[in-house]
PDB file of N, CA and C in Angstrom:
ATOM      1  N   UNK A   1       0.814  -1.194   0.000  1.00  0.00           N
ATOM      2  CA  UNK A   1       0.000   0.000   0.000  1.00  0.00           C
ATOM      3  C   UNK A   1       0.858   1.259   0.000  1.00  0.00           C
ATOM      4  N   UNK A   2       2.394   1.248   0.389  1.00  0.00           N
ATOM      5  CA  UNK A   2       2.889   2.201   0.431  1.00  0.00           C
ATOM      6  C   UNK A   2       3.201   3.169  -1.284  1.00  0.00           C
ATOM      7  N   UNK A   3       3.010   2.191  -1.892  1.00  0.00           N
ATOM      8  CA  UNK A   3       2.468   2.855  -3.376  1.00  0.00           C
ATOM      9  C   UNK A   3       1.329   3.877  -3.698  1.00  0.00           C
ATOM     10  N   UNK A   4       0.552   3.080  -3.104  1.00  0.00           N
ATOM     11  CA  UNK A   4      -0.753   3.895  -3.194  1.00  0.00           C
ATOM     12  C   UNK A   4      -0.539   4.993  -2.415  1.00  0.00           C
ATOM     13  N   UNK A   5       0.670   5.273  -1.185  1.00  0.00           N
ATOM     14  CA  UNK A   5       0.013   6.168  -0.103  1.00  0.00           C
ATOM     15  C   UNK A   5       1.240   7.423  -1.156  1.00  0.00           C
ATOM     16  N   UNK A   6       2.211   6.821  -1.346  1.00  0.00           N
ATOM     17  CA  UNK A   6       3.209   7.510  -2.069  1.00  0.00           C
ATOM     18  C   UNK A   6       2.557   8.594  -3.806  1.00  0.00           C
ATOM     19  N   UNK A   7       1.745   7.861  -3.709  1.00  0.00           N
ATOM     20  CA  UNK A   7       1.231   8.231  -5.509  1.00  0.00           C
ATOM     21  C   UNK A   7       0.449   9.464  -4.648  1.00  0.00           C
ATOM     22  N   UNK A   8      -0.762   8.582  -3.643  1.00  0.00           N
ATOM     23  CA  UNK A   8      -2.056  10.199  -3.148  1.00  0.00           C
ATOM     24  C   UNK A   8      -1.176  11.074  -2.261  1.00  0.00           C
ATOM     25  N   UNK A   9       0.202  11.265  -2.205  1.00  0.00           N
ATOM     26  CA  UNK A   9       0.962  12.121  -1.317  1.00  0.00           C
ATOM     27  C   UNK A   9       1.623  13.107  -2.415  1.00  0.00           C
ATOM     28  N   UNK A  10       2.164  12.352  -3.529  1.00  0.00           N
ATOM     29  CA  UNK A  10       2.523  13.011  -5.111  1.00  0.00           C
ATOM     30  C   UNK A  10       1.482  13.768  -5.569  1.00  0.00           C
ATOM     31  N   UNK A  11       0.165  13.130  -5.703  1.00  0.00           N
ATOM     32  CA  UNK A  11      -0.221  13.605  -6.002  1.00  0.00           C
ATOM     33  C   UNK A  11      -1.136  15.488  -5.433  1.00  0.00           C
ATOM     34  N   UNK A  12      -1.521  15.063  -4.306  1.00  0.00           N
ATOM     35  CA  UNK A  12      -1.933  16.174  -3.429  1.00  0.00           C
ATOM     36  C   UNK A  12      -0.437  17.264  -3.472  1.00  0.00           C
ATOM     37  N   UNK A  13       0.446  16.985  -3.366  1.00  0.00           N
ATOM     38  CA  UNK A  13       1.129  17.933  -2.869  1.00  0.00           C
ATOM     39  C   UNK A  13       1.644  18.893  -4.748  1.00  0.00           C
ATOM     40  N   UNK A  14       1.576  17.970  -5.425  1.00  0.00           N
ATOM     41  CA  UNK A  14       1.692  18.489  -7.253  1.00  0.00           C
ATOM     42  C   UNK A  14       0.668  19.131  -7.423  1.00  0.00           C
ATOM     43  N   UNK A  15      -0.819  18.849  -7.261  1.00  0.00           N
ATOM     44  CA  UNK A  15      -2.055  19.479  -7.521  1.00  0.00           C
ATOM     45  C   UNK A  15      -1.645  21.085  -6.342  1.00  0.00           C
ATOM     46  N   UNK A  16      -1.461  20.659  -5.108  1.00  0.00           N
ATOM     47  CA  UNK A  16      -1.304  22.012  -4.593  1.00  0.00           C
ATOM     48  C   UNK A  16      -0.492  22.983  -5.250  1.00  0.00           C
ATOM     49  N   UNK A  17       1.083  22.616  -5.485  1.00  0.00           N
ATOM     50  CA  UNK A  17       1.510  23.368  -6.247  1.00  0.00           C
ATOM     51  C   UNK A  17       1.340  23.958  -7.415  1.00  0.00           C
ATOM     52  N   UNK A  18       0.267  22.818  -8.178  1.00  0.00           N
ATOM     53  CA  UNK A  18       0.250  23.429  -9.494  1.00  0.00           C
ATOM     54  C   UNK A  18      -0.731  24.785  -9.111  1.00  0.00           C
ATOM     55  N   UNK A  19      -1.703  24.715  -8.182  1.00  0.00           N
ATOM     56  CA  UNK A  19      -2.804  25.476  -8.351  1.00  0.00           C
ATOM     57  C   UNK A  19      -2.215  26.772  -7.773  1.00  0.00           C
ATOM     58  N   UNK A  20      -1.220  27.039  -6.907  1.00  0.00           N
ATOM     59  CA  UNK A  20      -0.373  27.697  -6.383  1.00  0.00           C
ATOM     60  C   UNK A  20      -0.107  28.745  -7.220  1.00  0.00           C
ATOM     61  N   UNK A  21       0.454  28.365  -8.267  1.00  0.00           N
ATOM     62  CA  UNK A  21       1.330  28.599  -9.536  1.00  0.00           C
ATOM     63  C   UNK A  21       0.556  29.151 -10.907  1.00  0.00           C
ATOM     64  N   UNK A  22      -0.343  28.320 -11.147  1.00  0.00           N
ATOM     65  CA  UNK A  22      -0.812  28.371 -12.626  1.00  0.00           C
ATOM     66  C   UNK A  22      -1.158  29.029 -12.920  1.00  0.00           C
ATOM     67  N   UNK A  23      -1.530  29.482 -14.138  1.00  0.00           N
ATOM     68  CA  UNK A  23      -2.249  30.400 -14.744  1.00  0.00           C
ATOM     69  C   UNK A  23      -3.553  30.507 -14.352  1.00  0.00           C
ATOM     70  N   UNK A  24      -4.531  31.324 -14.776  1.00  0.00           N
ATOM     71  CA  UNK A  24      -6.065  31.008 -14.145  1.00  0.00           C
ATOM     72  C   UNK A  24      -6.681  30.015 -15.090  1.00  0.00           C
ATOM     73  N   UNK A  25      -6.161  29.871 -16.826  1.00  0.00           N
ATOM     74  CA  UNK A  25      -7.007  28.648 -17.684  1.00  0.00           C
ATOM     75  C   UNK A  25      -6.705  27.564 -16.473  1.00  0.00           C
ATOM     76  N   UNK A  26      -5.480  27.115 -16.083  1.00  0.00           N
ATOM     77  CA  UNK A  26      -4.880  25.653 -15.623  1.00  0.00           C
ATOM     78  C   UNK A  26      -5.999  25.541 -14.338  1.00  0.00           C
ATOM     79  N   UNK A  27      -6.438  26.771 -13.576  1.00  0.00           N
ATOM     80  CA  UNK A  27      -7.181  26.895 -12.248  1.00  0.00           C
ATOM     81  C   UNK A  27      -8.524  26.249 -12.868  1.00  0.00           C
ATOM     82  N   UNK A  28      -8.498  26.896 -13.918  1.00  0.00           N
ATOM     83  CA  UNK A  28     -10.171  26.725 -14.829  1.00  0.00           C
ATOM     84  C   UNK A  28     -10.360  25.135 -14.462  1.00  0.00           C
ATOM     85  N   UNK A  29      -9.681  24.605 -15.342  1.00  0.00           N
ATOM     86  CA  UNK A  29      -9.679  23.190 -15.592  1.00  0.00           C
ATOM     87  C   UNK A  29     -10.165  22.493 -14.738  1.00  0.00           C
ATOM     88  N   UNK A  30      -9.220  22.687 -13.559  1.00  0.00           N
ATOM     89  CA  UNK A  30      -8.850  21.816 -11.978  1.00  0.00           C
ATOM     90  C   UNK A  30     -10.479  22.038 -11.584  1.00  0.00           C
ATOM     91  N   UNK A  31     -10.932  23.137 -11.893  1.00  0.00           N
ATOM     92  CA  UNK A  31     -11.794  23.831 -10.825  1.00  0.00           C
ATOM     93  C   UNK A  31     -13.587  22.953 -11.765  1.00  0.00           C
ATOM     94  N   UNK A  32     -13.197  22.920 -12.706  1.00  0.00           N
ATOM     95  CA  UNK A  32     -13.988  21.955 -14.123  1.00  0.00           C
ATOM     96  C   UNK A  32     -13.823  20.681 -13.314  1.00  0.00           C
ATOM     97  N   UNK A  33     -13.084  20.155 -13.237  1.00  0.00           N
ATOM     98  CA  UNK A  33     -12.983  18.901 -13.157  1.00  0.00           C
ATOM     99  C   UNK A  33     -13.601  18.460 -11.549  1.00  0.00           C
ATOM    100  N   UNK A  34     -12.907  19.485 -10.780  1.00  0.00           N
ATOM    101  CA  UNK A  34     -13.871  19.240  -9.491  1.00  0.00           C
ATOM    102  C   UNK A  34     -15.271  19.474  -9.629  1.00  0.00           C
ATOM    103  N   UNK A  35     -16.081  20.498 -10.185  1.00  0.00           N
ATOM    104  CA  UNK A  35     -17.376  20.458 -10.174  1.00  0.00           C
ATOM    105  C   UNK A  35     -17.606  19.078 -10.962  1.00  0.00           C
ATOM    106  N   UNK A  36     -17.534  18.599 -11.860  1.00  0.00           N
ATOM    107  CA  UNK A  36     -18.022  17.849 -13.228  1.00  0.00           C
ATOM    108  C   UNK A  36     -18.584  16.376 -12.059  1.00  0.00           C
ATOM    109  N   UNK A  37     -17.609  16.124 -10.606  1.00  0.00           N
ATOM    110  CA  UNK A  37     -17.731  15.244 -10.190  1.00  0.00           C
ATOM    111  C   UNK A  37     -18.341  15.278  -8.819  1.00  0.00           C
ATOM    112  N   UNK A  38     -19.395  16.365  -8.898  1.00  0.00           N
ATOM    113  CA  UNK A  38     -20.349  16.359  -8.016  1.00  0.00           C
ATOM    114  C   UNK A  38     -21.820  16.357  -7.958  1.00  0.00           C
ATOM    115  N   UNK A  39     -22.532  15.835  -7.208  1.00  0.00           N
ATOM    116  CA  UNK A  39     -23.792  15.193  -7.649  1.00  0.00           C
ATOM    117  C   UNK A  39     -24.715  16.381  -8.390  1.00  0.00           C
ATOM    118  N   UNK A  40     -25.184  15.690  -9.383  1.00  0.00           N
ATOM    119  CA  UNK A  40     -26.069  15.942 -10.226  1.00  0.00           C
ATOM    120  C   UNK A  40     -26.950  15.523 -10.688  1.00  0.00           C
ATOM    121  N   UNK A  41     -27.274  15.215 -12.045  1.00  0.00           N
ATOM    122  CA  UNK A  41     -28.687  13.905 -12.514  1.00  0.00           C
ATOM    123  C   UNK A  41     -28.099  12.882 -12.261  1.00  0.00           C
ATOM    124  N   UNK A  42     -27.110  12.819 -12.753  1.00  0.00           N
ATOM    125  CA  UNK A  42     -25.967  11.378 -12.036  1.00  0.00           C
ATOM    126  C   UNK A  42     -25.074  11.994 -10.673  1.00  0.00           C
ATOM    127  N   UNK A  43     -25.443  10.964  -9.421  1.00  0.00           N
ATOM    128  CA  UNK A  43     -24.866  10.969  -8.061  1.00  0.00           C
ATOM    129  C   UNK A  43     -23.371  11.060  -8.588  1.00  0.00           C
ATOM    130  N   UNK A  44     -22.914  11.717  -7.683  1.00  0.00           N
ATOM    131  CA  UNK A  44     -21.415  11.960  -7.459  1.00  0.00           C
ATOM    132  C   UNK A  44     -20.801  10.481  -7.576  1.00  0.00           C
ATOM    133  N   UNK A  45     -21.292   9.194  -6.708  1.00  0.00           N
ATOM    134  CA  UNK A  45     -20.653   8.254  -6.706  1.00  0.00           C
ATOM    135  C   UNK A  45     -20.774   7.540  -8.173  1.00  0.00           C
ATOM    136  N   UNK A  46     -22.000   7.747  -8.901  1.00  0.00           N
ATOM    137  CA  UNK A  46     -22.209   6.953 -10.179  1.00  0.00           C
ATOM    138  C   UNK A  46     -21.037   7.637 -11.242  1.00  0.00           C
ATOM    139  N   UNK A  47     -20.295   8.793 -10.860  1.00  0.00           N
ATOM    140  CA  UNK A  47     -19.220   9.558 -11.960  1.00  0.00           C
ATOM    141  C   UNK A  47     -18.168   9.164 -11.594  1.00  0.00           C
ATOM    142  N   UNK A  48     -17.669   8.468 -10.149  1.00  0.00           N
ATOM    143  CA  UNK A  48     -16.780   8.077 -10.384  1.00  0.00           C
ATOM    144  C   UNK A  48     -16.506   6.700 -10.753  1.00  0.00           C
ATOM    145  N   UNK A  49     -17.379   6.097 -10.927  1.00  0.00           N
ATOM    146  CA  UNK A  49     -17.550   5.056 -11.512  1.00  0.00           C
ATOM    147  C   UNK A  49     -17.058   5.136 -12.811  1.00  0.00           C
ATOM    148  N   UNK A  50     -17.610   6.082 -13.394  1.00  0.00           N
ATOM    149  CA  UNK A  50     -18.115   6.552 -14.929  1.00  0.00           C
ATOM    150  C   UNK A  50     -16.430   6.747 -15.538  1.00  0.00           C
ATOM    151  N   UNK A  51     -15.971   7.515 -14.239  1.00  0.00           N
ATOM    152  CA  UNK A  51     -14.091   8.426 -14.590  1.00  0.00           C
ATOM    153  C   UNK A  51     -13.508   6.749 -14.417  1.00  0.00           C
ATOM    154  N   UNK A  52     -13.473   5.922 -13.613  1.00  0.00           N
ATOM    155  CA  UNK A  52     -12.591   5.013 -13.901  1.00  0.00           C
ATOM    156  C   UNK A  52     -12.867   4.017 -14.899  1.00  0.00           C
ATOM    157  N   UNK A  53     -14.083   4.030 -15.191  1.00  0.00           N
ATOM    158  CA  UNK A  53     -14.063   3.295 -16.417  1.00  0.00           C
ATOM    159  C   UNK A  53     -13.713   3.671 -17.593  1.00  0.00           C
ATOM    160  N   UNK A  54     -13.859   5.058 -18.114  1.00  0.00           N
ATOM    161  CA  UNK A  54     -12.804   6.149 -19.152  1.00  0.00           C
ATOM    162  C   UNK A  54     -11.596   5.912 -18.783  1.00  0.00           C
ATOM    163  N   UNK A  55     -11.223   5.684 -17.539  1.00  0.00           N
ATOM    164  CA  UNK A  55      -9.806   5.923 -17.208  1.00  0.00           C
ATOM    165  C   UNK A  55      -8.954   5.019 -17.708  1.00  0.00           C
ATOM    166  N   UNK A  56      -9.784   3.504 -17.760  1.00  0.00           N
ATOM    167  CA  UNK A  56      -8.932   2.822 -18.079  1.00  0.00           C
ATOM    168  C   UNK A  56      -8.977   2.586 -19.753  1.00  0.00           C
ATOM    169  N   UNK A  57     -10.124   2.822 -20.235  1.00  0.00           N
ATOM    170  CA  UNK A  57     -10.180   2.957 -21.723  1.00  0.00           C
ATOM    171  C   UNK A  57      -9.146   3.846 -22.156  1.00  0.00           C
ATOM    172  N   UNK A  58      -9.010   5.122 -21.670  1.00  0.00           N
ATOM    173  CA  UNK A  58      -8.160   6.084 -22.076  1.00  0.00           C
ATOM    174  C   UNK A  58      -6.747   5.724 -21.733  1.00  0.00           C
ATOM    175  N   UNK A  59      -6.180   4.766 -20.841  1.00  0.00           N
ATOM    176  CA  UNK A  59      -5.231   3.875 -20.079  1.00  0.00           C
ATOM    177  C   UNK A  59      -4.022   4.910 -19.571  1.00  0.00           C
ATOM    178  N   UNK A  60      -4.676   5.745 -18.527  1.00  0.00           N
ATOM    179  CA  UNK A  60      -3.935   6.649 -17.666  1.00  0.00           C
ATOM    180  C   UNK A  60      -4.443   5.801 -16.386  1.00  0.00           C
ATOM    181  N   UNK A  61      -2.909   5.793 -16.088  1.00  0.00           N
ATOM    182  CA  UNK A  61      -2.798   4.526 -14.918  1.00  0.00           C
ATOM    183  C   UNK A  61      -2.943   5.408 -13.663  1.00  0.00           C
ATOM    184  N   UNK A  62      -2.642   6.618 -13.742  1.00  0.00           N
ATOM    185  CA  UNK A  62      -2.681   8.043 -12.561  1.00  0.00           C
ATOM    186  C   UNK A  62      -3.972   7.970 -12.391  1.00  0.00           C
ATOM    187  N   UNK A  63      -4.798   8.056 -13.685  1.00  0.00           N
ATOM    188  CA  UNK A  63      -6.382   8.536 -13.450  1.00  0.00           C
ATOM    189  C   UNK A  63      -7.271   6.852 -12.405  1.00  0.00           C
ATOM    190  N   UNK A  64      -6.698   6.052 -13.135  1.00  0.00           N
ATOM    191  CA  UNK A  64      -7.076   4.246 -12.823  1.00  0.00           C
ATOM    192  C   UNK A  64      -7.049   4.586 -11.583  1.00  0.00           C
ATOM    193  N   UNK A  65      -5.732   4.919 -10.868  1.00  0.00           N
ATOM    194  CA  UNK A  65      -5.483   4.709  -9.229  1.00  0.00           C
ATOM    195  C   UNK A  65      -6.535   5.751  -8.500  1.00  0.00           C
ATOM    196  N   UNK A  66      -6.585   6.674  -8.997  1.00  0.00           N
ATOM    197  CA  UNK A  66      -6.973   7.960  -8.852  1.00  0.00           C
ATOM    198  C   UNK A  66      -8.412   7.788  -8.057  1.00  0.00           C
ATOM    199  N   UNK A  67      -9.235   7.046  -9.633  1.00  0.00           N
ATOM    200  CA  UNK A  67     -10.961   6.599  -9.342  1.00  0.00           C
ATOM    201  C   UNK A  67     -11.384   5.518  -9.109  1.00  0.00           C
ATOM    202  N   UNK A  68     -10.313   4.491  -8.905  1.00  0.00           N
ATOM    203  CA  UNK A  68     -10.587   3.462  -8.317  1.00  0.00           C
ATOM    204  C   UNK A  68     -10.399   3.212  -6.901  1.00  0.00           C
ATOM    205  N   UNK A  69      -9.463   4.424  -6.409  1.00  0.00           N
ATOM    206  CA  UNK A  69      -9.330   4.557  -4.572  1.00  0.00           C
ATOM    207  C   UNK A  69     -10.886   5.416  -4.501  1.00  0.00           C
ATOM    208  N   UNK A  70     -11.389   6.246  -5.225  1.00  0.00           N
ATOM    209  CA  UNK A  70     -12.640   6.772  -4.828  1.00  0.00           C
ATOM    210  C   UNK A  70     -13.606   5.944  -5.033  1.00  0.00           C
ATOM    211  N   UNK A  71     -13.779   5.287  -5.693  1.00  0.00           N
ATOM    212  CA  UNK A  71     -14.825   4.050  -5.619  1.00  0.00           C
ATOM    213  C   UNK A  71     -15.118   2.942  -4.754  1.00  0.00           C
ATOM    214  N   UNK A  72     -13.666   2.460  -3.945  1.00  0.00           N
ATOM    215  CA  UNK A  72     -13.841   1.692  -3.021  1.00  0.00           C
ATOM    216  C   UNK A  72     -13.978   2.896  -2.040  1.00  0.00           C
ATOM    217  N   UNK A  73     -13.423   3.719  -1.707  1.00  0.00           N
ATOM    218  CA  UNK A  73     -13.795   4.964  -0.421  1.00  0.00           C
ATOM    219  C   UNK A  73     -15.341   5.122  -0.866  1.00  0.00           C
ATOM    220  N   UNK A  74     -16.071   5.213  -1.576  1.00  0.00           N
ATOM    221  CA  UNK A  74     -17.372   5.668  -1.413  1.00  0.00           C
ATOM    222  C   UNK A  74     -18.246   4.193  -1.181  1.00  0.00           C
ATOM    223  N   UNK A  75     -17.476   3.041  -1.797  1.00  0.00           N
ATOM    224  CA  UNK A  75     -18.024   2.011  -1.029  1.00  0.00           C
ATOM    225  C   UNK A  75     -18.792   1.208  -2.482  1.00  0.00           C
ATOM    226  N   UNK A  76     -18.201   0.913  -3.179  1.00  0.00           N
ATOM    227  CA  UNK A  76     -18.427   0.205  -4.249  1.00  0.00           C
ATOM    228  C   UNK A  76     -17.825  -1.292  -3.717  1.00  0.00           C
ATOM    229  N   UNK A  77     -18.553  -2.164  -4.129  1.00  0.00           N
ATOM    230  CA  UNK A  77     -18.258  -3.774  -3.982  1.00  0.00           C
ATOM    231  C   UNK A  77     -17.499  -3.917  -4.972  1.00  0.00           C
ATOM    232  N   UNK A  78     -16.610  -4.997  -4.512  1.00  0.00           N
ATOM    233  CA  UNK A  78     -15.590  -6.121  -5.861  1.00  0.00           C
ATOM    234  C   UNK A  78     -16.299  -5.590  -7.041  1.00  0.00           C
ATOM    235  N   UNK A  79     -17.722  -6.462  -6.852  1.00  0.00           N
ATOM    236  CA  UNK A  79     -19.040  -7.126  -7.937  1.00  0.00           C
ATOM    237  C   UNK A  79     -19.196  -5.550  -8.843  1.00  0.00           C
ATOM    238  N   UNK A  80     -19.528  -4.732  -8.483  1.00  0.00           N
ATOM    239  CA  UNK A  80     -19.715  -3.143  -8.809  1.00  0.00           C
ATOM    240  C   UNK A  80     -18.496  -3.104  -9.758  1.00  0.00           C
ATOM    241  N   UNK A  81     -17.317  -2.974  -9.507  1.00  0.00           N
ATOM    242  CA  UNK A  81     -16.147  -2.266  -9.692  1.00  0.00           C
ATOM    243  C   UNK A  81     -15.747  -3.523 -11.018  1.00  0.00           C
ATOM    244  N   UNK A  82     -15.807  -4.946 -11.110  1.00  0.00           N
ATOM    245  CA  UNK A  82     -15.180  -5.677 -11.443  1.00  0.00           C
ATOM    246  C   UNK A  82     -16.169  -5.853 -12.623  1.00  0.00           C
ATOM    247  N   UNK A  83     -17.422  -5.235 -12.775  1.00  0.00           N
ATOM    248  CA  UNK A  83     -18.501  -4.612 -13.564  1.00  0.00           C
ATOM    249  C   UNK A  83     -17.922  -3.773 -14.670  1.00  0.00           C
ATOM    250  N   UNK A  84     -17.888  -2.329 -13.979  1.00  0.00           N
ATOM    251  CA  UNK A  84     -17.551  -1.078 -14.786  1.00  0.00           C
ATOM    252  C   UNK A  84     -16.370  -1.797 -15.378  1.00  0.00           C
ATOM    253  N   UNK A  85     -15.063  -2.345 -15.203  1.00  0.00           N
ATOM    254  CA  UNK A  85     -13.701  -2.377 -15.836  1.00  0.00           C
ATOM    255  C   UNK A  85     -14.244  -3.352 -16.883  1.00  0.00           C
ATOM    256  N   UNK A  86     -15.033  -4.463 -17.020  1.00  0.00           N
ATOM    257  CA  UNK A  86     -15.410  -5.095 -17.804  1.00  0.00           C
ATOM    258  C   UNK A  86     -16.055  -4.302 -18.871  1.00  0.00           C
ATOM    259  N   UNK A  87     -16.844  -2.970 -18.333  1.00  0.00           N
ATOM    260  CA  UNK A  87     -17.182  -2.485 -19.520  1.00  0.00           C
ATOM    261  C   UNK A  87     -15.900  -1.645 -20.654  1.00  0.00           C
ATOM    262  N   UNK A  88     -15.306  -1.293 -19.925  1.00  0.00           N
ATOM    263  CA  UNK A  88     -14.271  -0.476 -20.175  1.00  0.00           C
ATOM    264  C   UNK A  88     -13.023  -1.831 -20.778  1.00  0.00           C
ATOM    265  N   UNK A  89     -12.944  -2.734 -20.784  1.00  0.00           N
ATOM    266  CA  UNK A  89     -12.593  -4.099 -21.147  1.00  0.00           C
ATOM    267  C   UNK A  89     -13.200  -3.943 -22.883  1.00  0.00           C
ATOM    268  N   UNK A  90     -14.211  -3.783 -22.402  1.00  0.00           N
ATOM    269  CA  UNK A  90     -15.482  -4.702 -24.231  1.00  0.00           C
ATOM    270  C   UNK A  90     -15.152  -3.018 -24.986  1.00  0.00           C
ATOM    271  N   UNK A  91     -14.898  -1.933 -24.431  1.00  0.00           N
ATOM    272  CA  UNK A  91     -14.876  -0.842 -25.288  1.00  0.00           C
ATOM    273  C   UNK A  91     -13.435  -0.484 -25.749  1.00  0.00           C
ATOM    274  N   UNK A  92     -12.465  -0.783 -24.785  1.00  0.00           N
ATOM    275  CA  UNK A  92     -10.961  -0.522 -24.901  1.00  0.00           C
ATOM    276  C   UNK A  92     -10.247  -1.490 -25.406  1.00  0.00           C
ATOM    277  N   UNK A  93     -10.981  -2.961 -25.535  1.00  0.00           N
ATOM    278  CA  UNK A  93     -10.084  -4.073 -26.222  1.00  0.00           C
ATOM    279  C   UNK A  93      -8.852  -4.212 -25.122  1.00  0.00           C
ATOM    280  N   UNK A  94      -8.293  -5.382 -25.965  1.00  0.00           N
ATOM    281  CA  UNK A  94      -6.918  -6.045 -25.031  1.00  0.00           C
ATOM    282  C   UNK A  94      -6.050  -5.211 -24.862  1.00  0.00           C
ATOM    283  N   UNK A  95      -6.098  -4.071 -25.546  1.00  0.00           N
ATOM    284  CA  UNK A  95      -5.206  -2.904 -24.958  1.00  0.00           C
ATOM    285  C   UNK A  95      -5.461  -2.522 -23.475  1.00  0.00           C
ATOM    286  N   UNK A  96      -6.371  -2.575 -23.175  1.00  0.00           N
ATOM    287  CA  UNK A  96      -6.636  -2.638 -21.684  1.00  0.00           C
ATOM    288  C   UNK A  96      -6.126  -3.029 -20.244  1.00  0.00           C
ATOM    289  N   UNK A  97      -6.207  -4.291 -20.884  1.00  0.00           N
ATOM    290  CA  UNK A  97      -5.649  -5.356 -20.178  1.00  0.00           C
ATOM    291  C   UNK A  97      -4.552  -5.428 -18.899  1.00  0.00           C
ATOM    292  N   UNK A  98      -3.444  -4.639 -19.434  1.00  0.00           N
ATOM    293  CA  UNK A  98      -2.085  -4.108 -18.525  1.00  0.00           C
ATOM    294  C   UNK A  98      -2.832  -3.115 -17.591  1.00  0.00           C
ATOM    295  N   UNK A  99      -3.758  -2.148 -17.198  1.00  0.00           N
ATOM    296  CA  UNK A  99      -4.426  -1.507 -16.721  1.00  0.00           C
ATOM    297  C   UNK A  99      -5.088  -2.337 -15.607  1.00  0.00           C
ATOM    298  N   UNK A 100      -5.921  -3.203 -16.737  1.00  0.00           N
ATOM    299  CA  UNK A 100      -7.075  -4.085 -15.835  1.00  0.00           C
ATOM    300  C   UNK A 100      -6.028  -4.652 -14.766  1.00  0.00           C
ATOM    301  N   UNK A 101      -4.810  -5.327 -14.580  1.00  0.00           N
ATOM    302  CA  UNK A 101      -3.889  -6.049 -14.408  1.00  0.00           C
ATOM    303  C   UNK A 101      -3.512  -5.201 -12.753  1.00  0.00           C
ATOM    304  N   UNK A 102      -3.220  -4.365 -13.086  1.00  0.00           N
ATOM    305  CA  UNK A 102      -2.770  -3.023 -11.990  1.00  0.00           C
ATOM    306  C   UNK A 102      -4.073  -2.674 -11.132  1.00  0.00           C
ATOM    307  N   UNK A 103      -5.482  -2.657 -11.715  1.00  0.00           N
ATOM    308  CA  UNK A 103      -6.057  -1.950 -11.003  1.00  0.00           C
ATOM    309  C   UNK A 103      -6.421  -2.812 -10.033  1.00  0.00           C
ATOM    310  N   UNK A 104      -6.954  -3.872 -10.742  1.00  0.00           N
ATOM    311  CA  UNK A 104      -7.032  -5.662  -9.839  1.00  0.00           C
ATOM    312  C   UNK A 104      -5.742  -5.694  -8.590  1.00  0.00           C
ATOM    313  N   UNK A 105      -4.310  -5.602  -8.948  1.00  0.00           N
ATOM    314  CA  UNK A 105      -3.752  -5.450  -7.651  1.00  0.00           C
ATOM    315  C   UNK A 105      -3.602  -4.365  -6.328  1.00  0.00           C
ATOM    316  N   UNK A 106      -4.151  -3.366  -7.471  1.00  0.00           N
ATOM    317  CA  UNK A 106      -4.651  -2.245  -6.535  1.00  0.00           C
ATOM    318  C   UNK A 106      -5.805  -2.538  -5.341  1.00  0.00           C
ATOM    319  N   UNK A 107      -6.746  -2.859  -5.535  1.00  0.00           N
ATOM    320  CA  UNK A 107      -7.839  -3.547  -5.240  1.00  0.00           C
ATOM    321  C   UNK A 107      -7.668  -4.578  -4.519  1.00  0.00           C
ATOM    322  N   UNK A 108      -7.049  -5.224  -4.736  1.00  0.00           N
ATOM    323  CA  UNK A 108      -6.727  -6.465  -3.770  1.00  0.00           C
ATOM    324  C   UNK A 108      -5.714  -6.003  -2.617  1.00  0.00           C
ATOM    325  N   UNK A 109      -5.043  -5.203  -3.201  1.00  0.00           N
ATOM    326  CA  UNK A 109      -4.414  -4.345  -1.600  1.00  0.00           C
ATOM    327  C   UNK A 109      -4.973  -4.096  -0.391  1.00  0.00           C
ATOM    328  N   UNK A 110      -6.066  -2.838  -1.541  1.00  0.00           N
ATOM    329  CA  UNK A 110      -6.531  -2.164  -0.532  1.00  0.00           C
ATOM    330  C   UNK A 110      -7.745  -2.786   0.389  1.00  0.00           C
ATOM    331  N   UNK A 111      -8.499  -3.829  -0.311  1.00  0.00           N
ATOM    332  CA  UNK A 111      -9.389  -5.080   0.547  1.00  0.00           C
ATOM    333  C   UNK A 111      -8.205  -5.711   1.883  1.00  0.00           C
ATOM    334  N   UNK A 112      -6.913  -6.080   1.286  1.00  0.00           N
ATOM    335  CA  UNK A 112      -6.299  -6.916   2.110  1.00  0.00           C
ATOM    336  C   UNK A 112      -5.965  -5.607   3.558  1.00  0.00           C
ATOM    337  N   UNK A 113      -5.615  -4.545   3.200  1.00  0.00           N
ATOM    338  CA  UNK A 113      -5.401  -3.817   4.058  1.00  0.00           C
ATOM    339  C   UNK A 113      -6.867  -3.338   4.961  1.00  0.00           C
ATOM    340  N   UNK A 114      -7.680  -3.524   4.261  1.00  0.00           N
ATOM    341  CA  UNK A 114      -9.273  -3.464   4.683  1.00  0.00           C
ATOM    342  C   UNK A 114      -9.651  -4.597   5.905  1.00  0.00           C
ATOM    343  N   UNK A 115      -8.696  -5.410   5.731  1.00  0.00           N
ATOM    344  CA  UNK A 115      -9.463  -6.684   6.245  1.00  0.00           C
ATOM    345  C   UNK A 115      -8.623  -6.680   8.412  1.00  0.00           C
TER     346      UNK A 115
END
């Protein structure tokens, strides 16, 4: 898990700086992307569903870790989660796969550390 804790420590402390720093478009974005993933006609939790299954189609392994720690934090089952990547599986093809591979040990971490 010290991966995972190392990546959401990279990551928080890069997002701070960037926002620190950036221009106001780069603020735009950040500030886009946080609204986009709050409840609406679709619940907050059904988008992040939605982002890791793009995530892995699109196969940004940052974004994978990213919405797949928010999916088990909001409390998505195996069954749920092992769902969406399947869809994202039938749309992204075997290119996928190395993704699917990572997020599965991700997941099994964070259950084992769960337990």
């Amino acid at each position: 898990m010290a991966n995972q804790e190392s990546f959401e420590q990279f990551r928080e402390r890069m997002n701070k700086k960037i926002l620190d720093e950036a221009p106001l478009e780069v603020k735009r974005f950040f500030s886009l992307d946080s609204q986009t993933y709050r409840d609406g006609a679709l619940p907050a939790k059904t988008k992040e569903l939605l982002g890791l299954s793009c995530s892995m189609v699109l196969r940004c392994d940052d974004c994978v870790r990213y919405h797949l720690r928010q999916c088990i934090d909001l409390g998505f089952s195996d069954e749920e989660i092992w769902e969406a990547m399947s869809v994202s599986l039938i749309i992204g093809g075997s290119i996928v796969i190395p993704h699917l591979r990572r997020a599965i040990d991700l997941l099994k971490q964070v259950r084992e550390d769960q337990s």
